[in-house]
C-alpha atoms as a PDB file:
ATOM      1  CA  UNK A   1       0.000   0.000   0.000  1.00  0.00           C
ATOM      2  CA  UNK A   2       1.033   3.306  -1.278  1.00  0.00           C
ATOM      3  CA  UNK A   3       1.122   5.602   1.893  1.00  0.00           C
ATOM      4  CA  UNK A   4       2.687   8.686   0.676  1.00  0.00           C
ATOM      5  CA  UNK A   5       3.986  10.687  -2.615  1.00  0.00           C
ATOM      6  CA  UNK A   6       7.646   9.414  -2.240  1.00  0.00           C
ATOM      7  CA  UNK A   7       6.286   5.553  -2.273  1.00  0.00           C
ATOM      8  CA  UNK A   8       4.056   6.562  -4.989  1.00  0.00           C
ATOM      9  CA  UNK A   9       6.956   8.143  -7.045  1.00  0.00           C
ATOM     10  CA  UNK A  10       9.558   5.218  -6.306  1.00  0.00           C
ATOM     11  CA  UNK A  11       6.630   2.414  -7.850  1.00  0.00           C
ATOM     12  CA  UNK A  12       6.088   4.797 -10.815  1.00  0.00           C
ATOM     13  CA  UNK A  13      10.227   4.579 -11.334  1.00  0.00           C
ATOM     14  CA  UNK A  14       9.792   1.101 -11.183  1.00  0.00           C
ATOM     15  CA  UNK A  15       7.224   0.468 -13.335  1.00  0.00           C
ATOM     16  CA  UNK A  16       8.627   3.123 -15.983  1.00  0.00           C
ATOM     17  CA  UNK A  17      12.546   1.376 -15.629  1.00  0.00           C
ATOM     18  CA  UNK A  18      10.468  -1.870 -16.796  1.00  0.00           C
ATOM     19  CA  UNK A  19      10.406  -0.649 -19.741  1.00  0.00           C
ATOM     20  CA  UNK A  20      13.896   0.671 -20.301  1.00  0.00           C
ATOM     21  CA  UNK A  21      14.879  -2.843 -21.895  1.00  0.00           C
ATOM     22  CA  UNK A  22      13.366  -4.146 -25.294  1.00  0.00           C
ATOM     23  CA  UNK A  23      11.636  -7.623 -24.948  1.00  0.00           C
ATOM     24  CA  UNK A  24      10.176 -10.121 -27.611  1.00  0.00           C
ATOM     25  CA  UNK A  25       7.002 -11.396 -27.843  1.00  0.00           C
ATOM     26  CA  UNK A  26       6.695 -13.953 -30.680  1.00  0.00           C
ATOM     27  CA  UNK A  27       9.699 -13.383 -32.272  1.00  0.00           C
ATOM     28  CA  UNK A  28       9.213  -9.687 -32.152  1.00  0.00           C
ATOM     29  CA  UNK A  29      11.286  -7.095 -30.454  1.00  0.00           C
ATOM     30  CA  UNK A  30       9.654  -4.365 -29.069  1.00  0.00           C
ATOM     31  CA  UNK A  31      10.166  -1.326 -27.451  1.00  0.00           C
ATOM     32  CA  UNK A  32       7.906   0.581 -24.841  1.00  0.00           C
ATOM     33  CA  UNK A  33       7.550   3.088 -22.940  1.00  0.00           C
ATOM     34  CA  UNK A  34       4.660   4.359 -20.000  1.00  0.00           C
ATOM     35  CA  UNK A  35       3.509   7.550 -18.566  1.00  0.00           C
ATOM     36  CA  UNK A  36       2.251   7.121 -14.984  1.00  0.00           C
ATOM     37  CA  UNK A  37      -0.237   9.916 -13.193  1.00  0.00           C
ATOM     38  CA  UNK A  38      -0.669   9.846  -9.674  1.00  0.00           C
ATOM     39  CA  UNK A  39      -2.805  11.393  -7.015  1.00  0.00           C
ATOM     40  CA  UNK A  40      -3.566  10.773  -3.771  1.00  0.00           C
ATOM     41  CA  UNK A  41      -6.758  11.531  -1.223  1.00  0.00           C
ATOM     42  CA  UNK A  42      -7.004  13.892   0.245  1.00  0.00           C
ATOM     43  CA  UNK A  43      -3.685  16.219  -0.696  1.00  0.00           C
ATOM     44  CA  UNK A  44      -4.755  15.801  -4.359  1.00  0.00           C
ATOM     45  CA  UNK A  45      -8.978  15.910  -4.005  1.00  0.00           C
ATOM     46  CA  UNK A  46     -11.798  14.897  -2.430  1.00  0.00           C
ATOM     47  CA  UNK A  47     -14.091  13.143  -4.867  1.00  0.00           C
ATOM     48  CA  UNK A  48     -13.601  10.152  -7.296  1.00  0.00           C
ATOM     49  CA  UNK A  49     -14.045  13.144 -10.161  1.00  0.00           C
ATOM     50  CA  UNK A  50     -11.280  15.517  -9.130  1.00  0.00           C
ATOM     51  CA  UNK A  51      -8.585  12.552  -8.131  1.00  0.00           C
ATOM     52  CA  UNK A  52      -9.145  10.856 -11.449  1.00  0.00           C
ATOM     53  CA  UNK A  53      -8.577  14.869 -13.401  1.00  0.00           C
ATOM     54  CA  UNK A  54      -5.323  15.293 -11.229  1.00  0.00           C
ATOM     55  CA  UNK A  55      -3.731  12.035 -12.011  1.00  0.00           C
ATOM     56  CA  UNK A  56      -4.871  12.179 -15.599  1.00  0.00           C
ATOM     57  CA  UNK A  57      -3.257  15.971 -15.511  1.00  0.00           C
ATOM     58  CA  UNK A  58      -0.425  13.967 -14.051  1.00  0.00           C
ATOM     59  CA  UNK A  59      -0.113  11.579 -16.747  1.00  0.00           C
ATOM     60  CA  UNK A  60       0.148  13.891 -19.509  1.00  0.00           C
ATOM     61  CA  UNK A  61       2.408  16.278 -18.081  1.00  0.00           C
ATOM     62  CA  UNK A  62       4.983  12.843 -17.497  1.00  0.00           C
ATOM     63  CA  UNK A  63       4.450  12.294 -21.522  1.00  0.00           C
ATOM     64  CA  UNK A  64       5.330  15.922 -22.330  1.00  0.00           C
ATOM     65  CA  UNK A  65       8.308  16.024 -20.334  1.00  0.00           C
ATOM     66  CA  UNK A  66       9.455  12.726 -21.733  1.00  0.00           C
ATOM     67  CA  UNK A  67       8.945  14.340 -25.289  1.00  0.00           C
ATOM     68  CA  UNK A  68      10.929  17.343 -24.123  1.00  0.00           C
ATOM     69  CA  UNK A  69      14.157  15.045 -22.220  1.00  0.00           C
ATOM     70  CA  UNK A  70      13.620  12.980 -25.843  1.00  0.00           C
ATOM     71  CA  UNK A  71      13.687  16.111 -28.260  1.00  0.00           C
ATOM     72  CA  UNK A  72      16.641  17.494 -26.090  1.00  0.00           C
ATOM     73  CA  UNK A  73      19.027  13.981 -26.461  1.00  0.00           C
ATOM     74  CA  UNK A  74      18.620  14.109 -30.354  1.00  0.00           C
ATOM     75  CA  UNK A  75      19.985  17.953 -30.406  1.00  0.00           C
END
C-alpha cells in the first residue's frame, strides 16, 4: 500500500525502468515506454471526479516532459 507521494513516485520509477529494456514477444522485439499519473486523497482531491482529473493531468504532463528530455538527447 502506497502511503505517501515518495512511495508513490519510487513504484512509478519502477514500473517506468520496466520498460527501459526491449523484450520479444513472438519473435518480435519491441520497445515501450509508460507515462504514470498519480494522485492521492485527500492532498490531491476529495471526490472520485477531481482525483481521477489530477492524475490524468499527471499523466500527460509525465508524456510531455518525456517528449521534451527525448527532443533534447537528439539535439
Amino acid at each position: 500500500m502506497v502511503r505517501n507521494r515518495a512511495g508513490s513516485q519510487e513504484i512509478v520509477q519502477r514500473l517506468e525502468h520496466s520498460f527501459d529494456e526491449p523484450f520479444t514477444v513472438e519473435g518480435c522485439v519491441l520497445h515501450g515506454s509508460a507515462s504514470f499519473g498519480i494522485s492521492l486523497y485527500p492532498e490531491d482531491g476529495a471526490s472520485e471526479s477531481s482525483l481521477l482529473n489530477t492524475a490524468d493531468a499527471a499523466m500527460y504532463a509525465a508524456k510531455n516532459a518525456k517528449r521534451k528530455d527525448r527532443s533534447m538527447a537528439h539535439k
